[in-house]
N, C-alpha and C. Protein backbone atom coordinates (compact mmCIF):
# COMPACT_ATOMS: atom_id res chain seq x y z
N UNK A 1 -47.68 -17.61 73.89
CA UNK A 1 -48.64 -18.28 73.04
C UNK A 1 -49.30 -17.24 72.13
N UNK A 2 -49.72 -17.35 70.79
CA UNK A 2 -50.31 -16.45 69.89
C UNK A 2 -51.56 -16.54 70.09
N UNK A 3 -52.47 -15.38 70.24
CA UNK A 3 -53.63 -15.26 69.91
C UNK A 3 -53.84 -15.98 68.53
N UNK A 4 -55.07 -16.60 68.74
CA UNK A 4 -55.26 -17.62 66.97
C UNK A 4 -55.89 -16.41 66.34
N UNK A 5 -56.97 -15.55 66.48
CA UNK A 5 -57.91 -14.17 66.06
C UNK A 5 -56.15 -13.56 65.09
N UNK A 6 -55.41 -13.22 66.17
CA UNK A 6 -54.35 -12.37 65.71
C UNK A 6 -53.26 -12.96 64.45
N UNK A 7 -53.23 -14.91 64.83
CA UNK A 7 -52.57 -15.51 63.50
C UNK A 7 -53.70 -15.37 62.04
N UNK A 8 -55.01 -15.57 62.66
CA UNK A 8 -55.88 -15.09 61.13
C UNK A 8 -55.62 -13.88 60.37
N UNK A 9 -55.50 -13.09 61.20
CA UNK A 9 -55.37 -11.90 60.52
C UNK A 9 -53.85 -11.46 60.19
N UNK A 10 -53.12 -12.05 60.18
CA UNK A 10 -51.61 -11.41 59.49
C UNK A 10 -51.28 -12.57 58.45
N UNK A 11 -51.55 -11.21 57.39
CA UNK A 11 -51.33 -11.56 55.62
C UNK A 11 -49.81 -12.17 55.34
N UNK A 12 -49.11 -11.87 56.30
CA UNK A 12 -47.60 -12.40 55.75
C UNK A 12 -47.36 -13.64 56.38
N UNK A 13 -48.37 -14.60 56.80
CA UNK A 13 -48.35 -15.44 57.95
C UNK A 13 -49.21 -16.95 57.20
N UNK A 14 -48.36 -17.67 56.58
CA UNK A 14 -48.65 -19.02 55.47
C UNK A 14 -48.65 -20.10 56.13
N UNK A 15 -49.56 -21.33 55.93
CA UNK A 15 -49.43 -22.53 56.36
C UNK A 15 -48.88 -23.54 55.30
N UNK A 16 -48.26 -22.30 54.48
CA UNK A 16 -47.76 -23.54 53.26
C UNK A 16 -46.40 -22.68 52.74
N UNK A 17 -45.61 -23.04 51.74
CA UNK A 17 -44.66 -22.54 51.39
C UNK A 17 -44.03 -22.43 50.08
N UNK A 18 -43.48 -21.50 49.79
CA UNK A 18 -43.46 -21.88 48.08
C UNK A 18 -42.35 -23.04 47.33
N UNK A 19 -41.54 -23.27 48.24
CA UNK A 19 -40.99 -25.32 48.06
C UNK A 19 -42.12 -25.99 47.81
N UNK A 20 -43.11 -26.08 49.11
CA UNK A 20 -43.77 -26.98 49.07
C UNK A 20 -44.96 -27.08 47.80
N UNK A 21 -45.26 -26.07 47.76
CA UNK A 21 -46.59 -25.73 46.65
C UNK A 21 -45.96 -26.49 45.64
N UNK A 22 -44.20 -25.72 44.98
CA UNK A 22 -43.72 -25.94 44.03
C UNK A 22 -43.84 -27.56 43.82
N UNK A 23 -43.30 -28.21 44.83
CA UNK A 23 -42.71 -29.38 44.68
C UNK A 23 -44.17 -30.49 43.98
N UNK A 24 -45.56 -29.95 44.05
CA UNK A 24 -46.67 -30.69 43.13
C UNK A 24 -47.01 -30.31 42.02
N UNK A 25 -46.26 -29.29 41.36
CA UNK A 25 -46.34 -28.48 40.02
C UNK A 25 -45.33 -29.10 39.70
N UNK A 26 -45.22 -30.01 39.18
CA UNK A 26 -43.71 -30.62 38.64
C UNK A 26 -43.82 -30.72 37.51
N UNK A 27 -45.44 -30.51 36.56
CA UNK A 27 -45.47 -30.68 35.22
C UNK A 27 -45.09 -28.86 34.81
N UNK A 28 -44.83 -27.90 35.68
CA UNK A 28 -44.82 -26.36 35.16
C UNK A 28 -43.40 -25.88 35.24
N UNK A 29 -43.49 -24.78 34.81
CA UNK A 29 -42.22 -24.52 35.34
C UNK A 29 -42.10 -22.69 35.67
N UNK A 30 -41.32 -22.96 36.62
CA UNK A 30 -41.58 -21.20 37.46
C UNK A 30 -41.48 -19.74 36.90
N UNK A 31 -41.83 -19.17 36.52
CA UNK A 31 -40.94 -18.01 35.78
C UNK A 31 -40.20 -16.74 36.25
N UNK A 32 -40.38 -16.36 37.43
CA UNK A 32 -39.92 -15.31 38.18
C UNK A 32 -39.11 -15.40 38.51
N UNK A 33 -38.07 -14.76 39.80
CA UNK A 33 -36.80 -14.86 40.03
C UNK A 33 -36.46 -15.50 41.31
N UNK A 34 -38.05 -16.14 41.82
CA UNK A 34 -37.41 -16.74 42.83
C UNK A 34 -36.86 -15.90 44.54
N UNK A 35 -37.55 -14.91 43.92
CA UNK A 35 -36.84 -13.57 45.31
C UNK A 35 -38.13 -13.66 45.97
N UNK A 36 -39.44 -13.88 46.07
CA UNK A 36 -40.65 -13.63 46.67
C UNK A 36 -40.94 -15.32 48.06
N UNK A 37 -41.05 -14.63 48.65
CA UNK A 37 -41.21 -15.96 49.85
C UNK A 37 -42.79 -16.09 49.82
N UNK A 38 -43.51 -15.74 49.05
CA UNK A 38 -45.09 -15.73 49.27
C UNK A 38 -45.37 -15.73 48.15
N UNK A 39 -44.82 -15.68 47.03
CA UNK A 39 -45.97 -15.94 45.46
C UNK A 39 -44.72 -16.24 44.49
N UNK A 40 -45.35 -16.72 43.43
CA UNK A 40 -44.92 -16.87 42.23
C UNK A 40 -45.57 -17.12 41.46
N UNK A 41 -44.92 -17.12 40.14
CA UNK A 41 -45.84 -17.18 38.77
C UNK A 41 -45.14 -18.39 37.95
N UNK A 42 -46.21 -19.49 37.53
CA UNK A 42 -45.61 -20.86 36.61
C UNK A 42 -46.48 -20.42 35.22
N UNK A 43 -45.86 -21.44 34.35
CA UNK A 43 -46.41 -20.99 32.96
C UNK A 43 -46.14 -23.11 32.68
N UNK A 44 -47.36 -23.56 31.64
CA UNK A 44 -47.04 -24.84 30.76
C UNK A 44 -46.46 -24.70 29.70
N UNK A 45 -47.43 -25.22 28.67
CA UNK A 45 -47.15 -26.03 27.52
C UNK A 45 -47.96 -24.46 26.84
N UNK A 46 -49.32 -23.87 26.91
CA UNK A 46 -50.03 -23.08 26.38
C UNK A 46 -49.19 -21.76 26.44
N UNK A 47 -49.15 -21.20 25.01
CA UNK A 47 -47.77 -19.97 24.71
C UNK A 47 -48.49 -18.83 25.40
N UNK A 48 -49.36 -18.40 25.78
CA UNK A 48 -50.14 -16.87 26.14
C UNK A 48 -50.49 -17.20 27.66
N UNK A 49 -50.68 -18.12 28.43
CA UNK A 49 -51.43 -18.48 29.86
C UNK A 49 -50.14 -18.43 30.64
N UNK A 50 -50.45 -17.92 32.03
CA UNK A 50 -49.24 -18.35 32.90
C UNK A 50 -50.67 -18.29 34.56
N UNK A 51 -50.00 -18.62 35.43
CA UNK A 51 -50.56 -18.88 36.95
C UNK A 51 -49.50 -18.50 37.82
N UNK A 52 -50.33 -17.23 38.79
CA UNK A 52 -49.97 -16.38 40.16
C UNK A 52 -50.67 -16.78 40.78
N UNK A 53 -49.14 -17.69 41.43
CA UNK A 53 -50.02 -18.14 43.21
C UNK A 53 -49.78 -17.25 44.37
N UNK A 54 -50.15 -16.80 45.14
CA UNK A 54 -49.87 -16.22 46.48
C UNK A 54 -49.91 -16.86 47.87
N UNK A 55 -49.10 -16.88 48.59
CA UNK A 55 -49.91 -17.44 50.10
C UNK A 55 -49.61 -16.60 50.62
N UNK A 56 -50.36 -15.90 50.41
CA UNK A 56 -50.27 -14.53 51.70
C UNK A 56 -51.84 -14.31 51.61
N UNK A 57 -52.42 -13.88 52.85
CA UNK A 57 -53.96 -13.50 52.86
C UNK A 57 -54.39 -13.37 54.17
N UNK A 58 -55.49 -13.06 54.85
CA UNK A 58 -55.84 -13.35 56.45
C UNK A 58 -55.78 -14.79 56.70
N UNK A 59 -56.18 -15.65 55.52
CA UNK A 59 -56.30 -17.17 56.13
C UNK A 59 -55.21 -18.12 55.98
N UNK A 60 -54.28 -18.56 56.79
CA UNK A 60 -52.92 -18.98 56.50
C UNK A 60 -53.30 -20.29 55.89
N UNK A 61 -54.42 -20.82 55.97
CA UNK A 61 -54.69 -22.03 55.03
C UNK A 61 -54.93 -21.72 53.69
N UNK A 62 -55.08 -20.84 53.00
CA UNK A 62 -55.73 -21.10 51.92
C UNK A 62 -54.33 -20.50 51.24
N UNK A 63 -54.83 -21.01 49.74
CA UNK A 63 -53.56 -20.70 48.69
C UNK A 63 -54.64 -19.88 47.65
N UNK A 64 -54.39 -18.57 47.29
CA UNK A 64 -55.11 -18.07 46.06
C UNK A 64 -54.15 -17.98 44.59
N UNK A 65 -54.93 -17.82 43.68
CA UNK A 65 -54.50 -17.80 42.31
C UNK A 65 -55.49 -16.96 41.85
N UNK A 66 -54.40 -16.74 40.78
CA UNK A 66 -55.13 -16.04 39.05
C UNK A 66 -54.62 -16.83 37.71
N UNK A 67 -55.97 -17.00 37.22
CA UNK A 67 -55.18 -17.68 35.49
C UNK A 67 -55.26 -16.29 34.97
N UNK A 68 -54.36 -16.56 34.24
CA UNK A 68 -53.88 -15.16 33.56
C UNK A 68 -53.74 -16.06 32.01
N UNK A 69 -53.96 -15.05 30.81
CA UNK A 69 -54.04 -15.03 29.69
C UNK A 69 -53.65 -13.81 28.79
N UNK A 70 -52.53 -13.33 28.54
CA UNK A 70 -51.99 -12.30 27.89
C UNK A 70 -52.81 -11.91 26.57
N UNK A 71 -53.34 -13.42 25.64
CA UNK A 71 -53.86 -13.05 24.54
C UNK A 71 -55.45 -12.48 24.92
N UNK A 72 -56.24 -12.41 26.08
CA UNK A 72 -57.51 -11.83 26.22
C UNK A 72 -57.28 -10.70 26.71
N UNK A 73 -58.34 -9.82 26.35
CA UNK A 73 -58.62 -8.74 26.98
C UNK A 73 -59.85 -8.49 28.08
N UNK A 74 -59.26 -9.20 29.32
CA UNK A 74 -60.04 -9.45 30.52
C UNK A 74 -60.83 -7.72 30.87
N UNK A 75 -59.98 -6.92 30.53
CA UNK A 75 -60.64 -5.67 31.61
C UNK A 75 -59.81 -5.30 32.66
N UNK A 76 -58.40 -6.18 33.13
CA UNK A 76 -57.59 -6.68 34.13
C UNK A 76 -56.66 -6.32 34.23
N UNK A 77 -55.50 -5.38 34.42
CA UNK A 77 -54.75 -4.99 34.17
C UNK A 77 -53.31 -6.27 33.85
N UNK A 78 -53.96 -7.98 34.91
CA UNK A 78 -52.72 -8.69 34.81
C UNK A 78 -53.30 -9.71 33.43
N UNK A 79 -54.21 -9.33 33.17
CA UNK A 79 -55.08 -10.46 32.49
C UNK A 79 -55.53 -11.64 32.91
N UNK A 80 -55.98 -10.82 33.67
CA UNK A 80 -56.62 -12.60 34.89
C UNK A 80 -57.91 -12.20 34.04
N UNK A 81 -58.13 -13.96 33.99
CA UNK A 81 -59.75 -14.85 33.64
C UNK A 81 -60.12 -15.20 34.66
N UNK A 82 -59.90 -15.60 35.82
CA UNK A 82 -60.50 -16.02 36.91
C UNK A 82 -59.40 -16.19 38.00
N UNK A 83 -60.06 -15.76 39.39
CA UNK A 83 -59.26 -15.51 40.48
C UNK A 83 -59.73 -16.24 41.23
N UNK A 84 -59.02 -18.08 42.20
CA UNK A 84 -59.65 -18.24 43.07
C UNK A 84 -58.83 -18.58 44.13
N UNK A 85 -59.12 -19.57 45.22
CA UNK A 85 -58.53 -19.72 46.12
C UNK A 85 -58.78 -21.31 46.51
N UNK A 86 -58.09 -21.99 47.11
CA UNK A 86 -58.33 -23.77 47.56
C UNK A 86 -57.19 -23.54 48.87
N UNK A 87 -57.23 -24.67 49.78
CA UNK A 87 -56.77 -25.12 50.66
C UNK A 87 -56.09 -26.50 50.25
N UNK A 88 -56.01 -27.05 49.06
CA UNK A 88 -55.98 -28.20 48.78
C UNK A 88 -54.87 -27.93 47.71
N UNK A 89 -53.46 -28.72 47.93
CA UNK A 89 -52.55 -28.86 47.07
C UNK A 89 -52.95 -29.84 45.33
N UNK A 90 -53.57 -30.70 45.90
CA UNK A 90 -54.27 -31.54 45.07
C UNK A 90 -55.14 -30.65 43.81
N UNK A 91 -55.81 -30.20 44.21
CA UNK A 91 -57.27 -28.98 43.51
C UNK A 91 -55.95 -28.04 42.56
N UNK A 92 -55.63 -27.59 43.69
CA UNK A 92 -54.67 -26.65 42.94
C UNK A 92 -54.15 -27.25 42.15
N UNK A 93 -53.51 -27.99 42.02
CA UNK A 93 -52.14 -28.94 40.56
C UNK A 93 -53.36 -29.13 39.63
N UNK A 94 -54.67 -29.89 39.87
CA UNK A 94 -55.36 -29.71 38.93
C UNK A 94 -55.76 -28.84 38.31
N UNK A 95 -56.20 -27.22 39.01
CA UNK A 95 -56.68 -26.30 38.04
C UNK A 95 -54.95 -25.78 37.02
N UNK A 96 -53.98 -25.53 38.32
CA UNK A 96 -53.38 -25.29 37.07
C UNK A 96 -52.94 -25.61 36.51
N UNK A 97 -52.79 -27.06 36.21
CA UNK A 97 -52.23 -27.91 35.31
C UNK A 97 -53.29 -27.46 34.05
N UNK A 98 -54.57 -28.13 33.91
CA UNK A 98 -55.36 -27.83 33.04
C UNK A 98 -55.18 -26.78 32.50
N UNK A 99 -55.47 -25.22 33.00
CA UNK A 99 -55.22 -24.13 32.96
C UNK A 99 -53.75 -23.48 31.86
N UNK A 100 -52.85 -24.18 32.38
CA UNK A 100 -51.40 -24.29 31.06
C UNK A 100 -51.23 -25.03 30.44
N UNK A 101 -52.12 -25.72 30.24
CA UNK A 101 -51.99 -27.10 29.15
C UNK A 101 -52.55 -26.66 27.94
N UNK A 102 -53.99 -26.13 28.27
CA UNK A 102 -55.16 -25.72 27.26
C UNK A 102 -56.45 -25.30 27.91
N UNK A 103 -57.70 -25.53 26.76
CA UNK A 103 -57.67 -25.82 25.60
C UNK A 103 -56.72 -24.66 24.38
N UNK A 104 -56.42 -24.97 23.24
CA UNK A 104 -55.72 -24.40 22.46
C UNK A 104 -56.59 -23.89 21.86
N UNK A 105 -56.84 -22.24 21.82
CA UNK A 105 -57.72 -21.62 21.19
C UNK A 105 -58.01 -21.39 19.70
């Protein structure tokens, strides 16, 4: 049986998967190669924005992100505007749907 203390704490250890994430982003589309079992990056409709999801972290529930924006100069080396995290597949499709859609600057 696993210590639960010991499943919190190992970062390579997801309660979600990147099929599954994928499969509610159906308005995006992926851009990477598909080799990473724990993150990827989708891009919309907006030419400069793309979204890095990860599930890797101490908390195997949660899913984090970055909106990223190539045309700002965040300070950021990836050009992330904001970095967060949800437990909720739902939340998530909404921010990043919005997020690659627009607004069109």
């Amino acid at each position: 049986m696993l210590d639960h203390q010991a499943t919190m704490n190992d970062p390579l250890n997801s309660n979600w998967t990147v099929p599954q994430v994928l499969a509610v982003l159906t308005e995006l589309r992926r851009l990477d190669d598909g080799s990473d079992l724990l993150a990827f990056r989708v891009a919309g409709a907006h030419p400069t924005r793309t979204a890095y999801v990860g599930l890797y972290g101490a908390d195997p529930n949660v899913i984090s992100f970055d909106l990223e924006d190539e045309a700002r100069d965040t300070g950021e080396w990836d050009h992330a505007v904001r970095r967060g995290q949800t437990n909720s597949l739902d939340e998530l499709r909404e921010v990043l749907t919005n997020w690659l859609a627009g607004p069109w600057d």
